[in-house]
Protein backbone atom coordinates (compact mmCIF):
# COMPACT_ATOMS: atom_id res chain seq x y z
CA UNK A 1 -31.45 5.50 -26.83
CA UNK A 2 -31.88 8.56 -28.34
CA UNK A 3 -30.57 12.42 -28.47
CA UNK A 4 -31.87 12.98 -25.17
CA UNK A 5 -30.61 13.12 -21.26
CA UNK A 6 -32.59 9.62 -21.03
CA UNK A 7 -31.06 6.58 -19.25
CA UNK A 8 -31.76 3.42 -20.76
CA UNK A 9 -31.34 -0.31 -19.45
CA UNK A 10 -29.27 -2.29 -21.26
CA UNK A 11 -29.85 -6.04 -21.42
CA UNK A 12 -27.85 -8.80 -22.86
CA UNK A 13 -29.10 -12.67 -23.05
CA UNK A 14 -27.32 -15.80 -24.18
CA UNK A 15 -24.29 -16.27 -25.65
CA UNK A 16 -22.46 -14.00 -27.32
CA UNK A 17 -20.41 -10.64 -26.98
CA UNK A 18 -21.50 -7.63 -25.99
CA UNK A 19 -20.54 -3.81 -26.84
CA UNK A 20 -21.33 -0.33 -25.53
CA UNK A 21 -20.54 2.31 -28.27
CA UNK A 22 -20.35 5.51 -28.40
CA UNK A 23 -19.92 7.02 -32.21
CA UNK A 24 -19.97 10.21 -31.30
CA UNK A 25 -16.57 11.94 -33.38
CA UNK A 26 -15.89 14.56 -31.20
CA UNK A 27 -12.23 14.67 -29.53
CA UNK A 28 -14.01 15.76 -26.13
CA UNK A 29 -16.35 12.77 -26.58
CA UNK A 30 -16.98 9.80 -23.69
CA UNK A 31 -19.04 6.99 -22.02
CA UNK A 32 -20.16 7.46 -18.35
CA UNK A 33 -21.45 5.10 -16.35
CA UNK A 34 -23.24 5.92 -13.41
CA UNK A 35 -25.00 4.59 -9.95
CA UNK A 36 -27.42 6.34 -8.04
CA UNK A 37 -27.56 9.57 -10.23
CA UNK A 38 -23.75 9.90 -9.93
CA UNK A 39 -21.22 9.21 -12.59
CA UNK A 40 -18.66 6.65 -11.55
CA UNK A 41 -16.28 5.57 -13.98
CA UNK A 42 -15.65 7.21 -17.64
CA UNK A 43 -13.92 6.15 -20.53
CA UNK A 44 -12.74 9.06 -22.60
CA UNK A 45 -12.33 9.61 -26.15
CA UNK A 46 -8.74 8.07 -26.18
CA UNK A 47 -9.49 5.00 -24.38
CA UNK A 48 -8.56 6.05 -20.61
CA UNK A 49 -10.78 4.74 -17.88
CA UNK A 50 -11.16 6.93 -15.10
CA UNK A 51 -12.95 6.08 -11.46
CA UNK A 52 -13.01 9.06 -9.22
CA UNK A 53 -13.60 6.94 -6.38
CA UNK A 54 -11.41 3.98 -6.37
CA UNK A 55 -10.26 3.36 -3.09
CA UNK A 56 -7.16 4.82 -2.24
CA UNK A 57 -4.98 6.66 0.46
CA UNK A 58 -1.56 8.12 1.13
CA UNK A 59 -0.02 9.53 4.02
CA UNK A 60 3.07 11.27 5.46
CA UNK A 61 4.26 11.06 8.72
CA UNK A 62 6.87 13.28 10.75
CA UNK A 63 7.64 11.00 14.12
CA UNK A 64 11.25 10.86 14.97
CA UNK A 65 12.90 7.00 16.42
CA UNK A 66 9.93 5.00 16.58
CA UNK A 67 9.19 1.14 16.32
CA UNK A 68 5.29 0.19 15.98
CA UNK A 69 2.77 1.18 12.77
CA UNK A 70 3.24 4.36 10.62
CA UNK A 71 1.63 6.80 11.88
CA UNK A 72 -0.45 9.50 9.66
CA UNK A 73 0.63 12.62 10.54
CA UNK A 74 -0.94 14.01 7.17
CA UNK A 75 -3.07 12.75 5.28
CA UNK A 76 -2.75 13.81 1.58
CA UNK A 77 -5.00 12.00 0.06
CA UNK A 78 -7.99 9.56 1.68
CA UNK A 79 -10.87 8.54 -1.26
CA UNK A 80 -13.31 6.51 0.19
CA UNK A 81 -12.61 7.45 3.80
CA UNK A 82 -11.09 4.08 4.43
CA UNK A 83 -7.35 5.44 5.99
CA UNK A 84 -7.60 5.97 9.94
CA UNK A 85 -5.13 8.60 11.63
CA UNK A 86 -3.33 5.87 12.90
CA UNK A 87 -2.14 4.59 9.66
CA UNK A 88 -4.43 1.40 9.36
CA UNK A 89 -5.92 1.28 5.80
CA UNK A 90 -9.40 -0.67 5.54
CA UNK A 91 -9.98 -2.43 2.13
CA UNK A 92 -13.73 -1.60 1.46
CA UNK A 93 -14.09 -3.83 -1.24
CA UNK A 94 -12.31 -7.30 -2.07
CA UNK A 95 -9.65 -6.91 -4.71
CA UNK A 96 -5.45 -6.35 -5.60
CA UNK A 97 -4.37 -3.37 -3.36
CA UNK A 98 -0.76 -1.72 -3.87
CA UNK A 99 0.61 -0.79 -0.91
CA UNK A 100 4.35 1.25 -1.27
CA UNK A 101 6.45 3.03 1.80
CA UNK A 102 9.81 5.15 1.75
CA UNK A 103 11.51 6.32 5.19
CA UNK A 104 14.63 7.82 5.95
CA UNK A 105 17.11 6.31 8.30
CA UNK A 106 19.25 8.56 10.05
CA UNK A 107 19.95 6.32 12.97
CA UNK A 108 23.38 4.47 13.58
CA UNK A 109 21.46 1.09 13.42
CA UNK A 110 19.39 -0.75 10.69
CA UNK A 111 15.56 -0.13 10.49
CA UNK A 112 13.25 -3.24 8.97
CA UNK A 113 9.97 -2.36 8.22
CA UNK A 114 6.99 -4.75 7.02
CA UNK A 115 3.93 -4.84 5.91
CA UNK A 116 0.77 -6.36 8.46
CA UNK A 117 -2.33 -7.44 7.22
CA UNK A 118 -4.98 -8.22 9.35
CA UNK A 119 -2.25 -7.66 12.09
CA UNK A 120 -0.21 -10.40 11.07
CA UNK A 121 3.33 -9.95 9.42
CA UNK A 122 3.40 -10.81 5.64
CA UNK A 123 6.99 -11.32 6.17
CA UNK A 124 6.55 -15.31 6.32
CA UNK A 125 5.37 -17.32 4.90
CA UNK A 126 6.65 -16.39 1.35
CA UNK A 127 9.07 -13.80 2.22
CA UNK A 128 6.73 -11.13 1.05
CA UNK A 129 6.87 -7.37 2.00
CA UNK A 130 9.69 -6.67 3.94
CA UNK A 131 12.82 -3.60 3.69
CA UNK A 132 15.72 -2.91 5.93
CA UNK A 133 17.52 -0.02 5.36
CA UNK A 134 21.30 0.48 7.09
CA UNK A 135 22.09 3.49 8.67
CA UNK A 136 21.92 6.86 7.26
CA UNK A 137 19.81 5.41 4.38
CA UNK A 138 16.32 5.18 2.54
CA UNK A 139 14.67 2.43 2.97
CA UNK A 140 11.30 1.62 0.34
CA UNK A 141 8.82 -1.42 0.60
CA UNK A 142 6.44 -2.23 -2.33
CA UNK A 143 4.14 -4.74 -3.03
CA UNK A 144 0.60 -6.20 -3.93
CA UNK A 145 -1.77 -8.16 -1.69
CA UNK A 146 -4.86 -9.53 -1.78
CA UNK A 147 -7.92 -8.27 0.44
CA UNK A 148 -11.30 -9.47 1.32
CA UNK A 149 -13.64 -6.28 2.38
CA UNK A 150 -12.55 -5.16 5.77
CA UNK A 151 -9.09 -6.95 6.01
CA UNK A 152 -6.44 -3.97 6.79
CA UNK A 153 -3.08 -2.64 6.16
CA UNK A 154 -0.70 -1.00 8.30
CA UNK A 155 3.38 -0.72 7.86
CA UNK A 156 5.14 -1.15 11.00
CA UNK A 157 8.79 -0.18 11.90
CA UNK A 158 9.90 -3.57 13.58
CA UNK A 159 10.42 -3.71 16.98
CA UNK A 160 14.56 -5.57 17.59
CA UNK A 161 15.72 -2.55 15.09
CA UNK A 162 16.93 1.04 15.80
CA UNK A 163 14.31 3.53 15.22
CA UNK A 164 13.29 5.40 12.13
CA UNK A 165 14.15 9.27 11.74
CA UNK A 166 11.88 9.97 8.81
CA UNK A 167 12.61 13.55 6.83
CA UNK A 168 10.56 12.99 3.73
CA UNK A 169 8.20 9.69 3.69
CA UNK A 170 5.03 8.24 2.84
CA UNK A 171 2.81 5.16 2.69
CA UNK A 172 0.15 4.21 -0.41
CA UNK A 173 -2.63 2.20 -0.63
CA UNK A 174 -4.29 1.47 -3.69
CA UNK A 175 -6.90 -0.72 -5.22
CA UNK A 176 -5.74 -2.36 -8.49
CA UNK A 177 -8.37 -4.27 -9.14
């Protein structure tokens, strides 16, 4: 398209493959691709894709001997805006989200935690997404799920267990893909 700071559209008809290229040497060099005047996903010089704003979220928490969903005491991180305080994390876009959780159990009893979608427990059918952890232990749940736009997330400390004392914790949510 030129030497310029043009845009150009591309358009590709029929059958057959398709490339973008970039043949510009330089180690510094990459491909930007951009919406609205904003660049939104890169690919640098060595191959590594980069997307600023995938949605994603992560959150610590500091309540002491609770049962019910995480909640956010911090958030550390929160692109897209789709993590509430309360620890529910709204998928903005379908796709494969990772969701991950660590705790600390410093209670005599067993803590279960398990991952809710949509408020329902993902426990059954399949046996998917669930972690006990026995007393004075750390307990981690990962796992991917799949999300239409606007399902949620939240990771709840089941209720028929002991508490959770949680010293150093956190939840993730992340869109694969």
């Amino acid at each position: 398209a030129g030497t310029g700071n043009t845009t150009t559209d591309i358009i590709k008809y029929k059958n057959s493959g398709f490339y973008i290229n970039n043949n510009d040497t330089a180690s510094s060099n990459f491909t930007g691709f951009g919406v609205a005047g904003s660049e939104r996903m890169r690919i640098d010089s060595a191959g590594r894709v980069t997307m600023p704003y995938q949605p994603s979220a992560s959150f610590t928490w500091s309540t002491h001997g609770f049962t019910g969903v995480f909640p956010a005491t911090q958030i550390t991180l929160n692109v897209g805006g789709h993590l509430a305080s309360s620890g529910r994390f709204t998928a903005p876009i379908a796709g494969v989200y990772w969701v991950s959780g660590t705790w600390m159990n410093s209670t005599s009893g067993t803590s279960r935690v398990s991952v809710y979608k949509n408020g329902a427990d993902m426990t059954h059918p399949g046996g998917v997404s669930y972690n006990e952890a026995a007393p004075y232990d750390r307990g981690q749940i990962m796992n991917t799920i799949l999300l239409a736009a606007n399902d949620y997330l939240e990771l709840l400390a089941g209720t028929g267990y002991s508490g959770i004392h949680q010293y150093h914790g956190n939840v993730v949510f992340r869109l694969l893909g």
